[in-house]
Protein backbone atom coordinates (compact mmCIF):
# COMPACT_ATOMS: atom_id res chain seq x y z
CA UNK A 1 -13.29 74.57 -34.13
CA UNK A 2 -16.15 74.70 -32.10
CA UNK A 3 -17.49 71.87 -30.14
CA UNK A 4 -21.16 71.67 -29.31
CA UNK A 5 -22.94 70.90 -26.26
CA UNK A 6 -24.88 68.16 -27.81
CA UNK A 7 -21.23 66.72 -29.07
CA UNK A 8 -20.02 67.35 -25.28
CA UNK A 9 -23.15 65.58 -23.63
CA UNK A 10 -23.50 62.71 -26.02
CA UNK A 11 -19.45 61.70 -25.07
CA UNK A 12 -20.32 62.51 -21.47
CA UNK A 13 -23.15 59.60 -21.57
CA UNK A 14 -20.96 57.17 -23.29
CA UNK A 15 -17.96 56.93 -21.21
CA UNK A 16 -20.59 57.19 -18.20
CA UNK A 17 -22.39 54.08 -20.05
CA UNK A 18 -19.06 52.52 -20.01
CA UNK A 19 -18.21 53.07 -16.80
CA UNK A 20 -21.42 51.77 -15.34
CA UNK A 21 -21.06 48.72 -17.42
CA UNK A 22 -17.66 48.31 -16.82
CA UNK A 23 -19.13 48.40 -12.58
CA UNK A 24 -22.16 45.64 -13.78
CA UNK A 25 -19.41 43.31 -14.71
CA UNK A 26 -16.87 43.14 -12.39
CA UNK A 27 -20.23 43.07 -9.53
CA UNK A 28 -21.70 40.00 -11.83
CA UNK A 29 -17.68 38.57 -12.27
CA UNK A 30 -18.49 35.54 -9.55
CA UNK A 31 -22.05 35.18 -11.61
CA UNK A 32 -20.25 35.20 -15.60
CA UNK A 33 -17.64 33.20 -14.12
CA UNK A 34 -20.01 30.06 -13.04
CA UNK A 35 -22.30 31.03 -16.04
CA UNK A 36 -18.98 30.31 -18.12
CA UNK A 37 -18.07 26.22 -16.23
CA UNK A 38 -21.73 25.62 -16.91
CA UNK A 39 -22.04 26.15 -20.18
CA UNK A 40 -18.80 24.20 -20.86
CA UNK A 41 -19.92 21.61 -18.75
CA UNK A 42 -22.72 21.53 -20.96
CA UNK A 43 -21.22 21.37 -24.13
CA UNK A 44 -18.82 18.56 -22.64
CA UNK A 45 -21.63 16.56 -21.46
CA UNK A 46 -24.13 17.33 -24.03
CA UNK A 47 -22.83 14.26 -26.63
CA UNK A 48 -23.34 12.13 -24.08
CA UNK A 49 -27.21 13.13 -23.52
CA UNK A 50 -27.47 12.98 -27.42
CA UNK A 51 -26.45 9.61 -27.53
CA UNK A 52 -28.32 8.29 -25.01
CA UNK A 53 -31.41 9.84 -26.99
CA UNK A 54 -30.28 8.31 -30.18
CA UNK A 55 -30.92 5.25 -28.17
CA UNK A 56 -34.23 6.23 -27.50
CA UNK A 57 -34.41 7.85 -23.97
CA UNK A 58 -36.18 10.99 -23.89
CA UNK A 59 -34.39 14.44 -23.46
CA UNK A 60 -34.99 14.72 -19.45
CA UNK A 61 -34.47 10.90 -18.40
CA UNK A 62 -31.10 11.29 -20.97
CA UNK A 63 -30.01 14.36 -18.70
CA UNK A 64 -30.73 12.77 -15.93
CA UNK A 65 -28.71 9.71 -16.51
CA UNK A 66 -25.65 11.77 -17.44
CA UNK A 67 -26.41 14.19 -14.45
CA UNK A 68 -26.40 11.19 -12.01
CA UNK A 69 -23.04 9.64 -13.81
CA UNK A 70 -21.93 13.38 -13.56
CA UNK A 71 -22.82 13.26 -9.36
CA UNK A 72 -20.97 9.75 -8.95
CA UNK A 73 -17.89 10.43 -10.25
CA UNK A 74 -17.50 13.93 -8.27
CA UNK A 75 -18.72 11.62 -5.11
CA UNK A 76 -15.87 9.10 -5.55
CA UNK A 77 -13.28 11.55 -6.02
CA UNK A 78 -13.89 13.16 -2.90
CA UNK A 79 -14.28 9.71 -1.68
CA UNK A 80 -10.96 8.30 -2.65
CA UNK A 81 -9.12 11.79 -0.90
CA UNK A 82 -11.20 12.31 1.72
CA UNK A 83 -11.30 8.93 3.18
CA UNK A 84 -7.06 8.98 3.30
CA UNK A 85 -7.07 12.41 4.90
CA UNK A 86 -9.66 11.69 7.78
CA UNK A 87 -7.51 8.16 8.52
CA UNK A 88 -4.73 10.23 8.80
CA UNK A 89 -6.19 12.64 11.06
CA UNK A 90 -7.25 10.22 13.03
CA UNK A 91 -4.30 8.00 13.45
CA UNK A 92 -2.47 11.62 14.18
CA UNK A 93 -4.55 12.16 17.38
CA UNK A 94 -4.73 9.01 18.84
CA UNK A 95 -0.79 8.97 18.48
CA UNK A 96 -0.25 12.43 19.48
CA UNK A 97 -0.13 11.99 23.34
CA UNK A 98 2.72 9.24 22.64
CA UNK A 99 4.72 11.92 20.04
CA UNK A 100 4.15 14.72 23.32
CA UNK A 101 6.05 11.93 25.30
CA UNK A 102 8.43 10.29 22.52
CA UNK A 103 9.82 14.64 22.57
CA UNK A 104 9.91 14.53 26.25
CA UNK A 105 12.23 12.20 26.56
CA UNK A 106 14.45 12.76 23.85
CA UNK A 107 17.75 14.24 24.43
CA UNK A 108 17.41 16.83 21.44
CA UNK A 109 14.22 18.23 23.23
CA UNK A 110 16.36 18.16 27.06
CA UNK A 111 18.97 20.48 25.30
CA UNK A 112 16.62 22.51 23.63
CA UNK A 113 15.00 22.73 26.39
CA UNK A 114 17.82 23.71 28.87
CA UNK A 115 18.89 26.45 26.51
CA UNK A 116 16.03 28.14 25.68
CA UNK A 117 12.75 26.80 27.71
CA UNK A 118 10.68 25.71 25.30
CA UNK A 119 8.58 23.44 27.55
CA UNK A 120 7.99 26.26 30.00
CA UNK A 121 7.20 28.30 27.03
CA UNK A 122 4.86 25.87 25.33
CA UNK A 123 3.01 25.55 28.56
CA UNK A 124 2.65 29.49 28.94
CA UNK A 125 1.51 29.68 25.15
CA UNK A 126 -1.34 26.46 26.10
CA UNK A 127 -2.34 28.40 29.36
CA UNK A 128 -2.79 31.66 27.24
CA UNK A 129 -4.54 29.74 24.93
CA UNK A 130 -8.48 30.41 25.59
CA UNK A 131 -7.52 33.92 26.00
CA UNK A 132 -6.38 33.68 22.14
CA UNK A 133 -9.85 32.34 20.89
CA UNK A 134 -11.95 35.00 20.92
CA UNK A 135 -9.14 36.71 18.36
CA UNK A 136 -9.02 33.90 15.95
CA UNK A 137 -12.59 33.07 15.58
CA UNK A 138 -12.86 36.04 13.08
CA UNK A 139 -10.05 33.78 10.94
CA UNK A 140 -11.85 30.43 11.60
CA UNK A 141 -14.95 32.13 10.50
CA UNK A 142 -13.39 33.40 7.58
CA UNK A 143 -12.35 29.65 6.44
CA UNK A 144 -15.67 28.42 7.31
CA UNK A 145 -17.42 31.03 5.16
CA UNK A 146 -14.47 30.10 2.50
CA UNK A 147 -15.49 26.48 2.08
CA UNK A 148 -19.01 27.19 2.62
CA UNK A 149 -18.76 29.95 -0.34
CA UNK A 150 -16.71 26.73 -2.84
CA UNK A 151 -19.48 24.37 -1.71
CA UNK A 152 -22.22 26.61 -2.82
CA UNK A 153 -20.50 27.50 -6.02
CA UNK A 154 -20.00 23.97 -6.82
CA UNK A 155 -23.63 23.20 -6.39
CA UNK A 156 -24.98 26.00 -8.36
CA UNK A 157 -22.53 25.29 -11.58
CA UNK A 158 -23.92 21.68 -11.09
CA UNK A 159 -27.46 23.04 -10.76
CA UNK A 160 -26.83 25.31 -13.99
CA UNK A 161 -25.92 22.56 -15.81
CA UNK A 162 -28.46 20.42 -15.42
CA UNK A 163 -30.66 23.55 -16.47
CA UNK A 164 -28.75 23.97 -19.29
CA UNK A 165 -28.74 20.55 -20.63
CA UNK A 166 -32.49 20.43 -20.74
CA UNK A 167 -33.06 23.67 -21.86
CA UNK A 168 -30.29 23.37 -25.12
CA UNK A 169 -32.39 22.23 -27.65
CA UNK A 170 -35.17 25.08 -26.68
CA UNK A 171 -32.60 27.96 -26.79
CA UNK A 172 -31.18 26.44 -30.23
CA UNK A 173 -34.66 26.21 -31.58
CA UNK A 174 -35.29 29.85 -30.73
CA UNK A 175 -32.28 31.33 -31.95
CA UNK A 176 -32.75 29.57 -35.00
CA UNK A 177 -36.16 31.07 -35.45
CA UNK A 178 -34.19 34.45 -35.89
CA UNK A 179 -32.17 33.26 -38.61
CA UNK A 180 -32.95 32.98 -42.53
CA UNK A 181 -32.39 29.21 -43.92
CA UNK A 182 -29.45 30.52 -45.14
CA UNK A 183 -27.28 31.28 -42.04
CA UNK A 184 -29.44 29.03 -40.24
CA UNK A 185 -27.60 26.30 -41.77
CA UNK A 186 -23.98 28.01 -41.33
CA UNK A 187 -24.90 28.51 -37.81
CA UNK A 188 -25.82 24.90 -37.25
CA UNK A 189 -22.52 23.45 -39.09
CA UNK A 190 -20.56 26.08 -36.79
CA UNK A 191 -21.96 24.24 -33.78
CA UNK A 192 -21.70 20.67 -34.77
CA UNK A 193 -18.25 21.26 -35.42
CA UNK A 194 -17.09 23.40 -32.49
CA UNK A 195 -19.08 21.33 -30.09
CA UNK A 196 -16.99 18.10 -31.70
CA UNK A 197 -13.79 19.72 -31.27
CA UNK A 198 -14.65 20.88 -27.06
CA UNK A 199 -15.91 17.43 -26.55
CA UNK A 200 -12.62 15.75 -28.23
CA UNK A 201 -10.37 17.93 -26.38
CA UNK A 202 -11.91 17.06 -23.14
CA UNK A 203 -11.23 13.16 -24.30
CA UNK A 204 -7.53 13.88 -25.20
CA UNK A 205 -7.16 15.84 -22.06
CA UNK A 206 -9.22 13.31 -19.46
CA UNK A 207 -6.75 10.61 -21.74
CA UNK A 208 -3.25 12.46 -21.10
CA UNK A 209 -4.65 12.77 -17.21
CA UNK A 210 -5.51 9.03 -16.98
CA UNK A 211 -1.80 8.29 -18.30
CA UNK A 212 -0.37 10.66 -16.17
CA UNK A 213 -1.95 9.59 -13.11
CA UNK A 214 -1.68 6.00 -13.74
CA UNK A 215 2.35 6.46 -14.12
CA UNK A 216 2.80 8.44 -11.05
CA UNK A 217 0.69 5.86 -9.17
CA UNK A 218 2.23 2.93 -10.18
CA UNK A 219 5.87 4.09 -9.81
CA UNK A 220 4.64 5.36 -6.45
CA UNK A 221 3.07 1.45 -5.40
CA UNK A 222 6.89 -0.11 -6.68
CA UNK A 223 8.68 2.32 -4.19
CA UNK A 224 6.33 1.71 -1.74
CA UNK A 225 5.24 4.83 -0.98
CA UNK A 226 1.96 5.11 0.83
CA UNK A 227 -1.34 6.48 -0.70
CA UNK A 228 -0.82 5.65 -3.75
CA UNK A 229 -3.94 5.74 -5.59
CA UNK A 230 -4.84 9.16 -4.04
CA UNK A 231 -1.43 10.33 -5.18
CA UNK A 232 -1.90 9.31 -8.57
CA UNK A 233 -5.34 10.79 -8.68
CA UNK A 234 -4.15 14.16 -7.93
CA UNK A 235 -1.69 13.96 -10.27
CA UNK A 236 -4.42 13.03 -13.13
CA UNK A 237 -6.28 16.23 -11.49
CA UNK A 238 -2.96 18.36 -11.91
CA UNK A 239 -2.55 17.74 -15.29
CA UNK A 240 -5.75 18.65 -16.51
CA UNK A 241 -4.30 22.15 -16.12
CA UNK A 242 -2.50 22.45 -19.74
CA UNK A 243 1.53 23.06 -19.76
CA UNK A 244 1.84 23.67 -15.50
CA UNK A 245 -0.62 21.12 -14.29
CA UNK A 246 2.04 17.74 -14.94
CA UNK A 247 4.59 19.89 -13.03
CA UNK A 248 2.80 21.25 -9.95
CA UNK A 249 1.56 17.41 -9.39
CA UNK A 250 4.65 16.10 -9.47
CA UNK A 251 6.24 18.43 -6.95
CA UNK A 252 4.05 17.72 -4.41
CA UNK A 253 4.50 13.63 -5.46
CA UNK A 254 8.06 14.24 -5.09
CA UNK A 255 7.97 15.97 -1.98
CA UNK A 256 5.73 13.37 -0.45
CA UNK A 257 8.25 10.67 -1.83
CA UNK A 258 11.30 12.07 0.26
CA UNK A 259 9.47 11.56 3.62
CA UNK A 260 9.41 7.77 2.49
CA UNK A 261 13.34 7.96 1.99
CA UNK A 262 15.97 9.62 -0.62
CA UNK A 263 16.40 7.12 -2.62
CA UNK A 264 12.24 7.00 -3.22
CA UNK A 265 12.59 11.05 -4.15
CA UNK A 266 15.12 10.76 -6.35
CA UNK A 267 13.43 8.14 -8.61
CA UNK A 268 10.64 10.08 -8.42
CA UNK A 269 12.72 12.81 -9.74
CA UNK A 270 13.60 10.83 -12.23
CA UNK A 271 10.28 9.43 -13.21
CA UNK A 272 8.51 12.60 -13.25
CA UNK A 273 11.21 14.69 -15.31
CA UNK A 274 10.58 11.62 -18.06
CA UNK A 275 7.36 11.52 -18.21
CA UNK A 276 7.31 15.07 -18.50
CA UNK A 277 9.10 15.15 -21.47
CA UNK A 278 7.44 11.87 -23.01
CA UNK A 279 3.71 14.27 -22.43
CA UNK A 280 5.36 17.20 -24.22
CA UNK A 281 7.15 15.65 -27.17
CA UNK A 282 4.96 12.75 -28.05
CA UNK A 283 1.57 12.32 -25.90
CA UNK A 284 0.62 16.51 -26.27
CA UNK A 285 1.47 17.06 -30.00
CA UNK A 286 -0.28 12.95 -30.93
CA UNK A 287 -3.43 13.33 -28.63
CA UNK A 288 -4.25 17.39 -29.35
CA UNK A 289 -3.43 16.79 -33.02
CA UNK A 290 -5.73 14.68 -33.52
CA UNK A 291 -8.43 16.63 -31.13
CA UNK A 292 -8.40 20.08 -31.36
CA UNK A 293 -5.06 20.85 -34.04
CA UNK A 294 -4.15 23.70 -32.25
CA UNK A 295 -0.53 24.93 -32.61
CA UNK A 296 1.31 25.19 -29.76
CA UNK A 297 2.11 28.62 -30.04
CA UNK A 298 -1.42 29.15 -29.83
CA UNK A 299 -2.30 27.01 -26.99
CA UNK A 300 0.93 28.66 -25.16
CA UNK A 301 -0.78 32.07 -25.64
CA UNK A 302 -4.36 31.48 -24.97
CA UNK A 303 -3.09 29.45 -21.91
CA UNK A 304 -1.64 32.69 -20.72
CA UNK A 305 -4.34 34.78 -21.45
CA UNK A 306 -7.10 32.67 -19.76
CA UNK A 307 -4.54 32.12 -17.10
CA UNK A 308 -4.42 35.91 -16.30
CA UNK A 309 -8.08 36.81 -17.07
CA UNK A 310 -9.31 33.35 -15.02
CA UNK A 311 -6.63 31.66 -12.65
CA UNK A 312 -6.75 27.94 -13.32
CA UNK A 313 -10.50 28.17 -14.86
CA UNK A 314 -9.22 30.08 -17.86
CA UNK A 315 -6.28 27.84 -18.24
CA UNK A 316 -8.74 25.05 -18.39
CA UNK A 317 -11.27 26.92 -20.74
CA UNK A 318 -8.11 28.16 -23.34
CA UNK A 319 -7.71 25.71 -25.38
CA UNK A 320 -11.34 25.01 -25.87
CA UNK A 321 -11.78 28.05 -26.23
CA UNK A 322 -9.05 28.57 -29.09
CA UNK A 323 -9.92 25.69 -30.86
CA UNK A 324 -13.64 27.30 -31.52
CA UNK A 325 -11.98 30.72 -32.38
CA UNK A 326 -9.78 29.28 -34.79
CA UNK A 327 -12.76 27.41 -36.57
CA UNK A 328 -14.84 30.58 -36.72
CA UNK A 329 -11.92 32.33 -38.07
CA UNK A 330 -11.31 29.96 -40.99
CA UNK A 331 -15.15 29.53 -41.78
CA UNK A 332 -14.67 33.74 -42.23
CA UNK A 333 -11.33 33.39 -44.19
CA UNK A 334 -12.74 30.73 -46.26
CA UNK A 335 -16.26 33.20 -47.05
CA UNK A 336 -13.81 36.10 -47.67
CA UNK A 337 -12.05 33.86 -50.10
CA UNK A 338 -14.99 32.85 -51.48
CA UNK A 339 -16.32 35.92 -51.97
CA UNK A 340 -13.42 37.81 -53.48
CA UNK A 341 -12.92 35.24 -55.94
CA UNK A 342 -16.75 35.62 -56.69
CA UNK A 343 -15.70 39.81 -57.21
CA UNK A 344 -12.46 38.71 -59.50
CA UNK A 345 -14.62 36.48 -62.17
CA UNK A 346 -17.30 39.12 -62.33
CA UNK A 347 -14.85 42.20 -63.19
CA UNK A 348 -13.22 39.55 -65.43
CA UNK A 349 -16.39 38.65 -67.30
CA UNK A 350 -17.07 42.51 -67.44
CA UNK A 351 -13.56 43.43 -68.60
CA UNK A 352 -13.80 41.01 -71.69
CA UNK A 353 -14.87 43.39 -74.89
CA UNK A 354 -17.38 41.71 -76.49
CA UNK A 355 -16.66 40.34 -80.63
CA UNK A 356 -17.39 42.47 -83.18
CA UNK A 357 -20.15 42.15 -85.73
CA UNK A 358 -19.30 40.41 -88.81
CA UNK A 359 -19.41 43.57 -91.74
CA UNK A 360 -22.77 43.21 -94.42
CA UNK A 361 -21.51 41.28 -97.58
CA UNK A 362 -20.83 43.77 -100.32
CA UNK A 363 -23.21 43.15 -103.59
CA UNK A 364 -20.94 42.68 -106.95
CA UNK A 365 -21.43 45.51 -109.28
């Protein structure tokens, strides 16, 4: 069989179309990816502007007031670990001229020392030390331009936002132009409902997070640990991240627990392995149940798909994200039902043979 040149061009431009888009997207990744927090930002916040309308603020002082809200609480969270960190910074160098001595003078240091010259090496390694600069600035740079490129990411997924929330109701009215009254209506139930489910699984979540957090923080004030509060907040953070996030934050609480003592690690230990098992048996299947009623095989896989697709932002963005798939996939089961039934009653109808005429009287002779 022959194969035609128009055949042979016409594949030629489609895998070259899909390589150049498959180029577009992974150049516009960083761009999709913010494009994809903002718009579930939006859809988390956007209740909150419609109530606040139903109250009778306008669209853009509603936005504004859930923008601002939005601002504060992003400010006091930095607040609250920022403000521990710098202390400790602080308190670190005024001490550290009394730690140089405190190792001076102890007699681990004066072995140490004896056997394999650390101090004279430690004073070589200071003296070589401006020499060294000029080779790490390319590495502090590189952090710099790190945080630099989160801060500027974080201000334009805020800035999207904000965009998006006052431009929703334009962009819904104009894709609803498109549609006949028909699906226009389908489309609009489809929305209500999936933007109900996102916005109660970010209130189960934000709810197993404030439980979380609060436990770690108060088990953490009774053993007297320090930093309590900023402990427990990251461990309200942690958990937001579905099935890892409870135990990643309590690693780190442990760890921090065991410089207070062993006694405050292991009950730690203890604490944490409970209240794991309390969020998975009864706080996880209560709270998402009544949220989102996603099976937990299905938030398991979609967890570990937006896990490898995303990092922690798909993690965060699966079960959302599954929730809305599985109501779009029972509105279509429940039209194909519909629809085949519709098909079953008509070939029924036709299949029927209709009654026969009754036969003409016959006249008596």
């Amino acid at each position: 069989m022959l194969i035609s040149p128009r055949t042979v061009v016409g594949v030629v431009l489609v895998v070259a179309l899909f390589l150049a888009l498959v180029e577009i997207l992974g150049l516009i990744g960083t761009v999709l990816r913010l494009l994809v927090v903002a718009g579930f930002l939006t859809v988390v916040l956007n209740p909150l502007v419609n109530a606040l309308q139903r109250r009778g603020l306008g669209r853009g002082p509603a936005t504004l007031v859930v923008f601002a809200g939005l601002l504060l609480a992003l400010a006091a969270f930095f607040g609250a670990f920022l403000a521990p960190l710098y202390t400790e910074v602080r308190a670190f160098s005024d001490n550290a001229p009394q730690y140089i001595e405190d190792l001076r003078r102890s007699a681990l240091l004066r072995d140490l020392d004896e056997r394999y010259d650390i101090l004279e090496r430690a004073q070589a390694e200071a003296a070589n030390l401006p020499e060294r600069l000029p080779a790490t600035a390319p590495a502090a740079l590189g952090l710099a331009g790190t945080v630099f490129n989160a801060i500027f990411q974080t201000v334009t997924v805020l800035f999207l936002t904000l965009f998006m929330l006052l431009e929703l109701p334009s962009i819904s009215a104009a894709v609803q132009r498109l549609l006949t009254p028909g699906p226009r209506r389908h489309v609009n139930e489809l929305t209500v409902e999936i933007n109900r489910t996102v916005a109660r699984y970010v209130a189960g979540n934000l709810l197993i997070s404030l439980i979380a957090g609060t436990t770690a923080a108060v088990a953490l004030l009774v053993l007297g640990v320090p930093y309590a509060f900023v402990l427990g907040l990251f461990m309200a953070i942690a958990d937001l991240v579905p099935l890892v996030g409870a135990t990643a934050g309590g690693f780190v609480i442990v760890l921090v627990a065991f410089t207070q003592g062993v006694v405050p690690g292991v009950v730690m230990i203890v604490v944490m392995i409970v209240y794991q098992q309390v969020e998975n048996q009864v706080l996880q299947p209560l709270i998402m149940k009544r949220t989102v009623a996603v099976s937990p095989l299905v938030v398991l896989v979609s967890v570990l798909v937006g896990g490898t697709l995303l990092g922690v932002l798909g993690a965060l963005l699966a079960i959302p994200a599954a929730g809305s798939a599985q109501i779009l996939l029972r509105q279509f089961l429940e039209a194909r039902r519909r629809h085949v039934e519709a098909v079953e009653r008509a070939e029924t109808t036709t299949a029927v043979p209709a009654a026969p005429a009754a036969a003409p009287a016959t006249p008596a002779p």
